[in-house]
N, C-alpha and C. Protein backbone atom coordinates (compact mmCIF):
# COMPACT_ATOMS: atom_id res chain seq x y z
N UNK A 1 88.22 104.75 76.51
CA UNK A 1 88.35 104.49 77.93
C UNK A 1 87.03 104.83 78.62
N UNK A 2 86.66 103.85 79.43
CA UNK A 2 85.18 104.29 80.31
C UNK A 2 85.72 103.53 81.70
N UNK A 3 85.08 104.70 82.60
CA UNK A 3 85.00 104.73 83.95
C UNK A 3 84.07 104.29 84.47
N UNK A 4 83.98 104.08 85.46
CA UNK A 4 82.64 103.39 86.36
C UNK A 4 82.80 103.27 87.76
N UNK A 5 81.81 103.94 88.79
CA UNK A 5 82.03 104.40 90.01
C UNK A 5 80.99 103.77 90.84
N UNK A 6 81.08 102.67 91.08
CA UNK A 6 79.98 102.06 92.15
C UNK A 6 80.01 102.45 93.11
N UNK A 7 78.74 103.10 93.48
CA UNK A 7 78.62 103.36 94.93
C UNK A 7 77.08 102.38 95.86
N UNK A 8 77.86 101.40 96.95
CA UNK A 8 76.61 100.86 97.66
C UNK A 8 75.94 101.96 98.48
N UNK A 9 74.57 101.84 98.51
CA UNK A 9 73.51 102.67 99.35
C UNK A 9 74.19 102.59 100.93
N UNK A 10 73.96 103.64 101.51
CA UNK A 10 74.69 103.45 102.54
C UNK A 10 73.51 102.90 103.96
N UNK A 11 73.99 102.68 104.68
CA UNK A 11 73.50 101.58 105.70
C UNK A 11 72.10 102.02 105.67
N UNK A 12 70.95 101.18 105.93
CA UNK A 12 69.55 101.17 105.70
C UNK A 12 68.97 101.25 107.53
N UNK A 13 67.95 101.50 107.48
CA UNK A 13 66.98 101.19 108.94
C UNK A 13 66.27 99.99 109.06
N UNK A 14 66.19 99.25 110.47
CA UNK A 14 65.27 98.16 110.18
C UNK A 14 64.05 98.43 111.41
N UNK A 15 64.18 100.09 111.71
CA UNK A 15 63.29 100.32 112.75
C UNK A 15 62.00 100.17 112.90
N UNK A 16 61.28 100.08 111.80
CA UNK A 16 60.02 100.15 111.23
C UNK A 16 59.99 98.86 110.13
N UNK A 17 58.80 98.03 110.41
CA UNK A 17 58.46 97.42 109.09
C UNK A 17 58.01 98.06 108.02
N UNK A 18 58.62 98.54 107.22
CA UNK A 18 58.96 98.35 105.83
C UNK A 18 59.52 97.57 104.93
N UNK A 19 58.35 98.08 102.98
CA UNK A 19 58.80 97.09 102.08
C UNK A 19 60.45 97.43 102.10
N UNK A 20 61.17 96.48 101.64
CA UNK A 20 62.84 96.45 101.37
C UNK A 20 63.14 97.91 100.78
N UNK A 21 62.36 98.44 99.39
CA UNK A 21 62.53 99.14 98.68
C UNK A 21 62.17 100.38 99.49
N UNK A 22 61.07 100.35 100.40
CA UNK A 22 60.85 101.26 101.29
C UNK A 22 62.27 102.27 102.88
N UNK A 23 62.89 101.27 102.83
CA UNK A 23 63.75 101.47 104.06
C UNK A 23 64.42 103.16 103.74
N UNK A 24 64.55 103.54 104.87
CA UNK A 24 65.44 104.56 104.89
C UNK A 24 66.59 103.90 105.59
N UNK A 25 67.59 105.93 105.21
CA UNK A 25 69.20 105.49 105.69
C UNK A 25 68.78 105.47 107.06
N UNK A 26 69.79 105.19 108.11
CA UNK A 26 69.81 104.93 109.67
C UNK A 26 70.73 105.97 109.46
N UNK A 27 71.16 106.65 111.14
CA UNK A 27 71.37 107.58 111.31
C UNK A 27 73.11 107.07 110.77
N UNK A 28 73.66 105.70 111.15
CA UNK A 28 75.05 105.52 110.65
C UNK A 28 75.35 105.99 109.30
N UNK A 29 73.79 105.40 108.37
CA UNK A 29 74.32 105.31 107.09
C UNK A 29 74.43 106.81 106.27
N UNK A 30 73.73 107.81 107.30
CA UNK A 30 73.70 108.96 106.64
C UNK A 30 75.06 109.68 106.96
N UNK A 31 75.67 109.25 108.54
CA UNK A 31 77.13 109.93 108.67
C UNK A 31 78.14 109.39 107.94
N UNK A 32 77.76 107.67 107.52
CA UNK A 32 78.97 107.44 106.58
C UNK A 32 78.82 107.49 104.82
N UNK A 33 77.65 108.11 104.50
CA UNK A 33 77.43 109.06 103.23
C UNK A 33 78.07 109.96 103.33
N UNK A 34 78.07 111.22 104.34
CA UNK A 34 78.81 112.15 104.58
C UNK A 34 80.41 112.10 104.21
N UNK A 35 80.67 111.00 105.14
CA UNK A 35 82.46 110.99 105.14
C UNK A 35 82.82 110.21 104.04
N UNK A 36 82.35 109.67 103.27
CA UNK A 36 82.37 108.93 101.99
C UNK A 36 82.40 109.95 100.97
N UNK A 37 81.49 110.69 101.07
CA UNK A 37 81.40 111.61 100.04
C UNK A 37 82.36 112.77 99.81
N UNK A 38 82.75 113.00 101.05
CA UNK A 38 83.76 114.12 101.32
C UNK A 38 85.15 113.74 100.87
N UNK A 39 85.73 112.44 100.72
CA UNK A 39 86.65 111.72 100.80
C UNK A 39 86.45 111.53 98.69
N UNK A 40 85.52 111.81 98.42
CA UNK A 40 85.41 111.19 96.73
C UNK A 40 86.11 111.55 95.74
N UNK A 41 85.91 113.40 96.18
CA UNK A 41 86.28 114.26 94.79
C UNK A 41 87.56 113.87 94.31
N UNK A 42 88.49 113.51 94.95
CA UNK A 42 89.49 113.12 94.10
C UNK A 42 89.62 112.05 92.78
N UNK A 43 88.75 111.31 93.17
CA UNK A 43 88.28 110.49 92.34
C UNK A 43 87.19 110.41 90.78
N UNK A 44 86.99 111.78 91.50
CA UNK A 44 85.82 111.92 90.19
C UNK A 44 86.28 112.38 89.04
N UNK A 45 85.63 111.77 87.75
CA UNK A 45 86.10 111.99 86.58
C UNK A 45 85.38 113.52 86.54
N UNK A 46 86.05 114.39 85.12
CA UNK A 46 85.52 115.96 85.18
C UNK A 46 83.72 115.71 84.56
N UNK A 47 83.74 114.94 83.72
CA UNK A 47 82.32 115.06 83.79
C UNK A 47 81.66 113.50 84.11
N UNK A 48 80.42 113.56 84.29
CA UNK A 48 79.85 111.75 84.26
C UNK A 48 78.44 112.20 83.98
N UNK A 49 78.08 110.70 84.53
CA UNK A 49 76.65 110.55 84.14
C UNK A 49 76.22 110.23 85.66
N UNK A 50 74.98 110.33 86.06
CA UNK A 50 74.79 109.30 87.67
C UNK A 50 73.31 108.91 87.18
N UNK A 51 73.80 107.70 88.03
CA UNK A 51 72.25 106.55 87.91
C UNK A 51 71.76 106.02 89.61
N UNK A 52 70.79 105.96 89.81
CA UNK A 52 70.83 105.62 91.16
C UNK A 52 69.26 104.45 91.03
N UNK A 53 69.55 103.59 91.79
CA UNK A 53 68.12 102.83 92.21
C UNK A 53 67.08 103.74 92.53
N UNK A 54 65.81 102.94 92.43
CA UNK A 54 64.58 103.56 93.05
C UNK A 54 64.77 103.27 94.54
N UNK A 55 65.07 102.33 94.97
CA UNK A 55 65.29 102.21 96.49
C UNK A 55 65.47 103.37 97.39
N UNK A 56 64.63 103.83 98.48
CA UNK A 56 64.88 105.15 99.28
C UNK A 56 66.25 105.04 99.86
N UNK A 57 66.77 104.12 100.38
CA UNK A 57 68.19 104.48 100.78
C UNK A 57 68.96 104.27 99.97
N UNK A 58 68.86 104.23 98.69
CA UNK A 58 69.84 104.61 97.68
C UNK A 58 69.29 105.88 97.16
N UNK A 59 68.13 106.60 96.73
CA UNK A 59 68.27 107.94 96.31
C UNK A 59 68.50 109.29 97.80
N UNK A 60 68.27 107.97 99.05
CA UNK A 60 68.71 109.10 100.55
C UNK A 60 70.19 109.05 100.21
N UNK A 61 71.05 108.35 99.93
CA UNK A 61 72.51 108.22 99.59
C UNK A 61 73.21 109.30 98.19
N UNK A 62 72.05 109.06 97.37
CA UNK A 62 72.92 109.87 96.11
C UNK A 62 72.25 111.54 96.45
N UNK A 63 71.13 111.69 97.22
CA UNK A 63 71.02 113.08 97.86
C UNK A 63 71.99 114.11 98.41
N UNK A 64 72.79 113.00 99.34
CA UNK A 64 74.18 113.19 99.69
C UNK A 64 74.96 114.40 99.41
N UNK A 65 75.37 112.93 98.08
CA UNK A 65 76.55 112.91 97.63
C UNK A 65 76.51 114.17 96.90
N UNK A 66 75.17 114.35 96.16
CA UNK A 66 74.67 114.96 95.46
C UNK A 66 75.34 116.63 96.23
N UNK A 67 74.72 116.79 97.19
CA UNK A 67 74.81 118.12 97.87
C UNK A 67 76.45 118.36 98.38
N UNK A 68 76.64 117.32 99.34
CA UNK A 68 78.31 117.50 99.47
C UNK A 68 79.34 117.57 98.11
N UNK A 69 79.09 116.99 96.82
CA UNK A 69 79.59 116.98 95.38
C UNK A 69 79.16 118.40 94.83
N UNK A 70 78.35 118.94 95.32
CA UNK A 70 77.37 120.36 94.19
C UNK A 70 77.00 119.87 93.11
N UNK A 71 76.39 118.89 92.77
CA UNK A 71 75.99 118.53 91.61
C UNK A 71 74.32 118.05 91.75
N UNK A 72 73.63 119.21 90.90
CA UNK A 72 71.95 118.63 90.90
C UNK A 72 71.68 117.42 91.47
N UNK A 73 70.30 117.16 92.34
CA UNK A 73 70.04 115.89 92.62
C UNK A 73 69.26 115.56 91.33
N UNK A 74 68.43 116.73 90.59
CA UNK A 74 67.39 116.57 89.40
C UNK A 74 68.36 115.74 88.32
N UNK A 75 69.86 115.91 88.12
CA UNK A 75 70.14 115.70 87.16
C UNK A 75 70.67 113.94 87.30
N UNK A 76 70.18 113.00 88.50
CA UNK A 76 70.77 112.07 88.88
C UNK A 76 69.29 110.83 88.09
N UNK A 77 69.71 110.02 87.03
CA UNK A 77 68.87 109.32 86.59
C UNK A 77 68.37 108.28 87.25
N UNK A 78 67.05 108.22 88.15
CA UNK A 78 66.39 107.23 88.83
C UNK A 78 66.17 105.85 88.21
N UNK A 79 66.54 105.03 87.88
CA UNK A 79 66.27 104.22 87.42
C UNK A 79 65.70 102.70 87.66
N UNK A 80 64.13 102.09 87.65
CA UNK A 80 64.02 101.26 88.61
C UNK A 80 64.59 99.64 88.51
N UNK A 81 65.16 99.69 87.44
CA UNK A 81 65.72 98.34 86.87
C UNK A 81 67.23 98.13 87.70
N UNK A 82 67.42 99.59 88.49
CA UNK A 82 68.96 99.19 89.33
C UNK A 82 68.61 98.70 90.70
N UNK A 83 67.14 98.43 90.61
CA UNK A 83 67.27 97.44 92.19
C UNK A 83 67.29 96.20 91.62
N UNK A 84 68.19 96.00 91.95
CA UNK A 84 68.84 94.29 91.43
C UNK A 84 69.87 94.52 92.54
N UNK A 85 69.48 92.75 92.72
CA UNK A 85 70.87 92.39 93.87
C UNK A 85 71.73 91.66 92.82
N UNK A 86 71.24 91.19 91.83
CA UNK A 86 72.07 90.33 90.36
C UNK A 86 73.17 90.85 89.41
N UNK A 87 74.23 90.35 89.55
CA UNK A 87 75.75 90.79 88.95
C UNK A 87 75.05 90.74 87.73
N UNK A 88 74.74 89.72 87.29
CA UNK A 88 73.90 90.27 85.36
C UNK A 88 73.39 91.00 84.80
N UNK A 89 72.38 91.25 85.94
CA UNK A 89 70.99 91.91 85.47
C UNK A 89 71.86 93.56 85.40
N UNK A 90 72.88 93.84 86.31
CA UNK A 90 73.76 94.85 86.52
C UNK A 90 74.30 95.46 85.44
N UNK A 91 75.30 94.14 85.08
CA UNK A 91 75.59 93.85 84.15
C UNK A 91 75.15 94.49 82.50
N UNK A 92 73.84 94.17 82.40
CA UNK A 92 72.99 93.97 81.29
C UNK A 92 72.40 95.63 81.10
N UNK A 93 72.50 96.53 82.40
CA UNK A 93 71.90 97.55 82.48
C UNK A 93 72.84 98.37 82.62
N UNK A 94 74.07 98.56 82.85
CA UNK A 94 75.89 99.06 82.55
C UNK A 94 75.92 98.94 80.92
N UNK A 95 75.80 97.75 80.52
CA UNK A 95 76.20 98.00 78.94
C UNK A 95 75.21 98.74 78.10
N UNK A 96 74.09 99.72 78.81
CA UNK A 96 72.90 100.22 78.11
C UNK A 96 73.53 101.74 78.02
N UNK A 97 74.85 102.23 78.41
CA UNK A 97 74.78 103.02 78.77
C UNK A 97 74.96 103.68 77.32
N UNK A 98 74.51 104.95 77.12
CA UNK A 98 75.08 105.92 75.90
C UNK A 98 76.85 105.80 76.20
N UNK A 99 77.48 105.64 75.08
CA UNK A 99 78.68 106.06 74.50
C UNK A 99 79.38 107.15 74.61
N UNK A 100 78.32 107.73 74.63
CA UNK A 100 78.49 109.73 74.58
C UNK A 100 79.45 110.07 76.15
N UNK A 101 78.93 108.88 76.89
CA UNK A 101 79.09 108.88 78.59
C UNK A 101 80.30 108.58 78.64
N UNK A 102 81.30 108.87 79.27
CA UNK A 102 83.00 107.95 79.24
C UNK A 102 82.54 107.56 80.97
N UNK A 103 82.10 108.28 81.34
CA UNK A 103 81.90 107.71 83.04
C UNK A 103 80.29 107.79 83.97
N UNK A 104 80.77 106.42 84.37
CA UNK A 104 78.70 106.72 84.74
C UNK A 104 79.34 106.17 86.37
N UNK A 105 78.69 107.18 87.01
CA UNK A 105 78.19 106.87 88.72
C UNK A 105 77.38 106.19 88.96
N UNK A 106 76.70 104.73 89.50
CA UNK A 106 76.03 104.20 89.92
C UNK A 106 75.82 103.94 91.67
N UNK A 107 74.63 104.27 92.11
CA UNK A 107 74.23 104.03 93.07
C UNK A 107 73.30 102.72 93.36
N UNK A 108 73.66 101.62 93.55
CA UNK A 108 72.85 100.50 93.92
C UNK A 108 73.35 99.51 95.04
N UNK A 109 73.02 98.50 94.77
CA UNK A 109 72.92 97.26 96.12
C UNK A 109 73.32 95.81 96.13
N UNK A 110 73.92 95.74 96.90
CA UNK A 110 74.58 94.27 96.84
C UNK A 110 74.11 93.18 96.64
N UNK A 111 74.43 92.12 96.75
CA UNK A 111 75.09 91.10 96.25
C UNK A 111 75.30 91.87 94.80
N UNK A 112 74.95 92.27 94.05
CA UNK A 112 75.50 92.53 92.52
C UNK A 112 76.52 93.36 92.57
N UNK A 113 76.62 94.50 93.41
CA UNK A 113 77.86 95.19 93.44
C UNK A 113 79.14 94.45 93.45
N UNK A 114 78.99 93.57 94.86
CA UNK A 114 80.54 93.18 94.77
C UNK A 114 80.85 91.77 93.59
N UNK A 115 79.46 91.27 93.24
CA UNK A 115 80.02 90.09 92.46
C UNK A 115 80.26 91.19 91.26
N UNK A 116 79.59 92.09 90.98
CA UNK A 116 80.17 92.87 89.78
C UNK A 116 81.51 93.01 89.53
N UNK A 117 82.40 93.47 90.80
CA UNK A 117 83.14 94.29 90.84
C UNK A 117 84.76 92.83 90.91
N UNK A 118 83.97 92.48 91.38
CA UNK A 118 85.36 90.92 91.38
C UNK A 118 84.94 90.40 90.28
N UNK A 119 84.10 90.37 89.28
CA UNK A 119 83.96 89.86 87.85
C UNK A 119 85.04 90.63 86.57
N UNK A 120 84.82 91.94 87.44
CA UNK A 120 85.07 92.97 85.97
C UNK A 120 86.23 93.81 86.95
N UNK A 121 86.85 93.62 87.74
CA UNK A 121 87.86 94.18 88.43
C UNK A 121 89.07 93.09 88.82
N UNK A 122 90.43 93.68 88.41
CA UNK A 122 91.85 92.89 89.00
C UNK A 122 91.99 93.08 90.48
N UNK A 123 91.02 93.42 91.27
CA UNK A 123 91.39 93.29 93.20
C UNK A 123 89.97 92.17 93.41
N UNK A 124 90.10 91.04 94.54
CA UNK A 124 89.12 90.54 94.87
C UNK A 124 88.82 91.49 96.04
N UNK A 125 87.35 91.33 96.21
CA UNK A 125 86.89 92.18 97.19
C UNK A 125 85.82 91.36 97.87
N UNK A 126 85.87 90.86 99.08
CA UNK A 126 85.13 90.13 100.09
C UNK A 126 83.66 90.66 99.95
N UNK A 127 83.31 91.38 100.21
CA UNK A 127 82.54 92.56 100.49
C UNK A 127 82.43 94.15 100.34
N UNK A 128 81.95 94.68 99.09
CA UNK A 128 81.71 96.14 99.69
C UNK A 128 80.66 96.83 100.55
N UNK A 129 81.12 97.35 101.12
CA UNK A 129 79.95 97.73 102.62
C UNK A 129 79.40 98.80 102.24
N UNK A 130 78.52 98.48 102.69
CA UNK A 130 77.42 99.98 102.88
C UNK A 130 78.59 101.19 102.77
N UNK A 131 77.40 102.28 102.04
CA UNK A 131 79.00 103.10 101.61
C UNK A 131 79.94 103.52 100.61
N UNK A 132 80.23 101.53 100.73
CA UNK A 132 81.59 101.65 99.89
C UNK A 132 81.94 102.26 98.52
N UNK A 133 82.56 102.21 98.07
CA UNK A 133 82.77 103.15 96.54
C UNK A 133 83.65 102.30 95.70
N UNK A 134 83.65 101.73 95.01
CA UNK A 134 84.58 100.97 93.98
C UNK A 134 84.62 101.84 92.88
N UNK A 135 86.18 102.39 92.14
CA UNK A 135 86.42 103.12 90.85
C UNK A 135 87.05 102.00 89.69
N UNK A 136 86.43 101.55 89.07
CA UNK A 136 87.02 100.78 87.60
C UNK A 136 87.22 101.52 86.57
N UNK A 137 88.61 100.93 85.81
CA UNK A 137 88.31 101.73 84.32
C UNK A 137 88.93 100.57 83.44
N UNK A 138 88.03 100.99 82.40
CA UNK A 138 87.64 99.94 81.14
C UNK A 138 88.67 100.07 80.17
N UNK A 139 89.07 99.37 79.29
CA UNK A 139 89.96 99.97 77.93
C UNK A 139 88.97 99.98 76.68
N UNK A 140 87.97 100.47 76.85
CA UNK A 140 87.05 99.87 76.23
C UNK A 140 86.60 101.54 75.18
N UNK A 141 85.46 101.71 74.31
CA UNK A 141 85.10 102.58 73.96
C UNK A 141 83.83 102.66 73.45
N UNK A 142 83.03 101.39 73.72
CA UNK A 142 81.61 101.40 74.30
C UNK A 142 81.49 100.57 75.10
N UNK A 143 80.25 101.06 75.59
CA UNK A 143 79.94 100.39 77.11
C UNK A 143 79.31 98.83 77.06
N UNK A 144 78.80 98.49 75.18
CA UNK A 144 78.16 97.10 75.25
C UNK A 144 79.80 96.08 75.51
N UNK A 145 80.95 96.88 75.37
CA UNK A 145 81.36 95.90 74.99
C UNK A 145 82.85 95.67 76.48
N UNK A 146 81.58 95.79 77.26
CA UNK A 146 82.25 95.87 78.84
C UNK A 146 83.27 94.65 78.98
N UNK A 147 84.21 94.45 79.57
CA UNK A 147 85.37 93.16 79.36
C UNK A 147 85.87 93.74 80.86
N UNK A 148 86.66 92.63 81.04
CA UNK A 148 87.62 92.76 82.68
C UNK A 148 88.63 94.17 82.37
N UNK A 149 88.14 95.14 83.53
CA UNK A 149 89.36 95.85 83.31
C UNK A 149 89.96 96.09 84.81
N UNK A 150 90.47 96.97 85.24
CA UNK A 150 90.91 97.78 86.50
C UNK A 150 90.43 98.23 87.49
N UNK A 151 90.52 98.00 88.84
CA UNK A 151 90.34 98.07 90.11
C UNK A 151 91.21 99.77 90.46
N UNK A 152 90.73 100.82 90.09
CA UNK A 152 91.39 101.74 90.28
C UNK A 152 91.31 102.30 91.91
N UNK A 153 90.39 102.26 92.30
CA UNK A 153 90.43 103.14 93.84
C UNK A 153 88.77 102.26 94.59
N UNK A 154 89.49 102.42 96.02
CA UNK A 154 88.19 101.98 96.68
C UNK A 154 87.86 102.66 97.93
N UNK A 155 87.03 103.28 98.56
CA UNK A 155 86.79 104.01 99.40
C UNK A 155 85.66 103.65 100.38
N UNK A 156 86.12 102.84 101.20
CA UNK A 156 85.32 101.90 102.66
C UNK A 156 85.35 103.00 103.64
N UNK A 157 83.89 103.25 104.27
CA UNK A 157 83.77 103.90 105.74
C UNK A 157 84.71 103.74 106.76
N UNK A 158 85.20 102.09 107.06
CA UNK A 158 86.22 101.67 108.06
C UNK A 158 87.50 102.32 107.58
N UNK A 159 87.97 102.43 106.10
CA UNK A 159 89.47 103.25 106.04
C UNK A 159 89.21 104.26 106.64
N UNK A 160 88.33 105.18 106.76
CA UNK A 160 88.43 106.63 107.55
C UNK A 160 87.90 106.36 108.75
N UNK A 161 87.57 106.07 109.48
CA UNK A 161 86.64 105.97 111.09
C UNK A 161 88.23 105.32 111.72
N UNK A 162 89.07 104.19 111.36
CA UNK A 162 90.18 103.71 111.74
C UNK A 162 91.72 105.04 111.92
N UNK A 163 91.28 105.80 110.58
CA UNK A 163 92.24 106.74 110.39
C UNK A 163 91.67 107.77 111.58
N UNK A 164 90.71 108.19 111.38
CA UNK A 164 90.11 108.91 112.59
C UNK A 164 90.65 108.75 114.21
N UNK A 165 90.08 107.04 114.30
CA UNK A 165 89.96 106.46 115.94
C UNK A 165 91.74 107.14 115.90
N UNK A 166 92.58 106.74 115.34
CA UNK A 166 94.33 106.42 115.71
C UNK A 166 94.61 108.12 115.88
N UNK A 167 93.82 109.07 114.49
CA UNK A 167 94.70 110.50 114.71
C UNK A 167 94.00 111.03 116.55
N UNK A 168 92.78 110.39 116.48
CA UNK A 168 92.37 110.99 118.26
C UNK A 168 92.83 110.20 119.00
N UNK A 169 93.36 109.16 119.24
CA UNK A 169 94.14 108.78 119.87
C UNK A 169 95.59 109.57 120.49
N UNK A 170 96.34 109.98 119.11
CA UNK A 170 97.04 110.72 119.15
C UNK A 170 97.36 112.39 119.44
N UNK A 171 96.09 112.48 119.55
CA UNK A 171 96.10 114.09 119.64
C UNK A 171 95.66 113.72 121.17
């Protein structure tokens, strides 16, 4: 059985011209890292692996997670082959993973996330947003030999900011 925890970089800045790879988080994308992250642990397998893009608002994102999780940022594998917007190239760099791993965290960027995730997941998903968190699990017992499995849990900024707006409403 292998797990797999996509997480998109959370919302970027377009305040400043900067290269793409250059952007930082905006002040949204760092509060909805926060509440994303806080919202995870249930989800997390007891041990994993984490991989994150070179992209600054994807290693400003797994910084995070990193600190709200307690888990080393040193021990989070930078990797520059995960800036891909390409479900393949994704793809191609998921099935590299060691064996040894039953669950790998990925931090990267869309278009490949969600075509990933409606390729190799039983929920269609329009869009995952900045943020978002998709949990799959595989029946599998290496990672070359990745196949369609399970849409286990998904965790969107809007499920909590909605749950939020209604409980202050109510109070």
């Amino acid at each position: 059985m292998k797990n797999l925890i996509l997480i998109r970089h959370s919302k970027s800045s377009w305040e400043t011209p900067l290269k793409d790879i250059d952007r930082p988080l905006s002040k949204r994308g760092v509060n909805d890292a926060h509440l994303i992250s806080s919202q995870i642990n249930a989800i997390l397998p007891k041990s994993f692996i984490v991989w994150c893009s070179i992209a600054r608002r994807a290693k400003e994102s797994a910084i995070i997670y990193s600190e709200n999780l307690n888990f080393p940022f040193d021990n989070i594998m930078i990797k520059e082959e995960l800036y891909t917007f390409d479900e393949y190239r994704l793809e191609e760099i998921i099935k590299k993973c060691e064996n040894r791993y039953d669950s790998l965290i990925l931090f990267g960027h869309n278009e490949a996330i969600t075509n990933f995730v409606n390729k190799f997941g039983n929920l269609l998903i329009d869009n995952v947003p900045t943020s978002g968190v998709v949990s799959l699990q595989f029946n599998i017992d290496e990672w070359k030999s990745l196949e369609k499995g399970q849409t286990i849990k998904t965790l969107f900024p809007s499920h909590y900011k909605n749950e939020q707006h209604i409980t202050n409403k109510i109070h």
